[in-house]
Protein backbone atom coordinates (compact mmCIF):
# COMPACT_ATOMS: atom_id res chain seq x y z
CA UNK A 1 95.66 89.60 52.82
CA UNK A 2 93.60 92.85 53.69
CA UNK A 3 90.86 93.09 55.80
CA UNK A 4 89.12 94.90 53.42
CA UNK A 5 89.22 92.26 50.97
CA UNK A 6 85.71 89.85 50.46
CA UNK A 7 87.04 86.30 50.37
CA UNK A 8 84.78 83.33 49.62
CA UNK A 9 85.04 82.88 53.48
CA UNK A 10 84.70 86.06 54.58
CA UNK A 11 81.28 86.37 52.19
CA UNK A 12 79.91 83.15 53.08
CA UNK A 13 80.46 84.07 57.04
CA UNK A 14 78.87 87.51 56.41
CA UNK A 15 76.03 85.79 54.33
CA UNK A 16 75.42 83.45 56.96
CA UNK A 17 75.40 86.35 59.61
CA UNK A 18 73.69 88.47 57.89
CA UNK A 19 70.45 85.70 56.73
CA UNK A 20 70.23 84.44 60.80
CA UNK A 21 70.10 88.28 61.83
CA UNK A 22 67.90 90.13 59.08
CA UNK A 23 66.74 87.21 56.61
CA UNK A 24 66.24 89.07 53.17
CA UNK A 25 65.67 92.25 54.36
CA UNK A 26 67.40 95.21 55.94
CA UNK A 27 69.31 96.02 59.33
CA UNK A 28 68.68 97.89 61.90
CA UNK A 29 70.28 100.82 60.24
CA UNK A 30 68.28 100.31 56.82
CA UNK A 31 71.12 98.91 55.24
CA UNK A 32 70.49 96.16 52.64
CA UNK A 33 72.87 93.62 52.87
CA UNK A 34 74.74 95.14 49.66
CA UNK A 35 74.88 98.02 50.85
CA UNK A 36 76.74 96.82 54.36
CA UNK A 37 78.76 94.69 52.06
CA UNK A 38 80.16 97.89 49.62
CA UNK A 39 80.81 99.53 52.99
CA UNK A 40 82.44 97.18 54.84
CA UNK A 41 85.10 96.10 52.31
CA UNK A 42 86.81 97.05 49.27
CA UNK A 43 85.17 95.53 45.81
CA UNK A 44 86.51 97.12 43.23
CA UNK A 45 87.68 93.76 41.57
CA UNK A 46 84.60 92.48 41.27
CA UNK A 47 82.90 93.16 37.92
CA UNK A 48 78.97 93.29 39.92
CA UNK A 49 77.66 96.04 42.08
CA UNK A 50 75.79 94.88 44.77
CA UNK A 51 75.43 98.14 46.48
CA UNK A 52 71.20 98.59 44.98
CA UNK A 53 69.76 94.83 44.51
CA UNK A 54 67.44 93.74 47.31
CA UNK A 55 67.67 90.41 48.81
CA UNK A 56 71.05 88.98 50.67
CA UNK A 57 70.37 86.05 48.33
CA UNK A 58 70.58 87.59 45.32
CA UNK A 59 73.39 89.47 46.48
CA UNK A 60 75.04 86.68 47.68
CA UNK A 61 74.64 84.92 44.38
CA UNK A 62 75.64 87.82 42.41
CA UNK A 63 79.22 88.18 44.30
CA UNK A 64 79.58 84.52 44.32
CA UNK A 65 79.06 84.11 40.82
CA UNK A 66 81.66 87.11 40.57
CA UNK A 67 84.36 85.29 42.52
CA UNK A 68 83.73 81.66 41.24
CA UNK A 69 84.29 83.26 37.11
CA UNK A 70 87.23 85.61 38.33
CA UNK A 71 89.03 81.91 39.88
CA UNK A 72 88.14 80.35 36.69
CA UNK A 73 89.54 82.81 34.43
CA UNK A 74 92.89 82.84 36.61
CA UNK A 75 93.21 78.68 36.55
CA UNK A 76 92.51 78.87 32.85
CA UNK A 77 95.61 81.47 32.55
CA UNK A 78 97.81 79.46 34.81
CA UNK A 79 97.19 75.90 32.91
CA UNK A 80 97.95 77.93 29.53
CA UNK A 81 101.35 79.32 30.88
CA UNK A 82 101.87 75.62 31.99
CA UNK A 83 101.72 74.48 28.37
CA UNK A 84 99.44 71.34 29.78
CA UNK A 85 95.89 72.04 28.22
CA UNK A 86 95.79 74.32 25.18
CA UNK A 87 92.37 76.24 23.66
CA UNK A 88 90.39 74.14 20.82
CA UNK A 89 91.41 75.26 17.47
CA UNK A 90 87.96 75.16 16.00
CA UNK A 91 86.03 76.86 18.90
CA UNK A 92 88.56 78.81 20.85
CA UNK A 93 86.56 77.97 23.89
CA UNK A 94 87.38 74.68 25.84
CA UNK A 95 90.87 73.63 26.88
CA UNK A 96 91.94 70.40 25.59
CA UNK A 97 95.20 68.08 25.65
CA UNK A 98 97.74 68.72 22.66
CA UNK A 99 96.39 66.95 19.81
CA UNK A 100 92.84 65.88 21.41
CA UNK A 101 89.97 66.97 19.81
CA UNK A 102 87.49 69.23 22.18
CA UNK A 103 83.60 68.42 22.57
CA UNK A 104 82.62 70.84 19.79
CA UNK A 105 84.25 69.16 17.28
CA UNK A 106 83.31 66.09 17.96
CA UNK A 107 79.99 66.86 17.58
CA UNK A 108 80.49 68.50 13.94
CA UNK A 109 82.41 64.91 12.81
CA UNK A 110 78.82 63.23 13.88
């Protein structure tokens, strides 16, 4: 794995750092935590820019909000190659066992 490369571990250390060091503001070198975050590593897979936002919370939140729907979206792809769950046929949304009815639809038979 790269060292350029923001984990979930590697942002929660550098959240944590960052939040004991500078709270919600700025470093020593005027840096918002984005900012030292789009230098530091490489984060071109993530579908947020964090480089202007104030607030390591926010940016925190942002980036893990990034990661957590990028995992999602990969587990979803690997359980539909598996052949286990399969999308709902009425809302093409939830994943449901072969021949199971999904949430959605058994709210339109009520």
């Amino acid at each position: 794995m790269s060292n350029r490369i923001l984990s979930w571990s590697r942002l929660n250390t550098e959240y944590l750092k960052w939040s004991k060091d500078n709270g919600e503001g700025r470093d020593k070198n005027d840096l918002r935590f984005g900012q030292y975050l789009y230098i530091k590593y490489d984060l071109s897979e993530y579908s947020v820019d964090p480089f202007y936002p104030e607030g390591c919370e926010n940016i925190y939140a942002m980036l893990a909000r990034d990661l957590h729907d990028r995992y999602l979206k990969e587990m979803r792809k690997d359980i539909l190659k598996s052949g286990s769950l399969v999308l709902c046929q009425s809302c093409n949304k939830n994943l449901v066992k072969s021949g199971e009815m999904c949430f959605c639809q058994t709210m339109q038979n009520n």
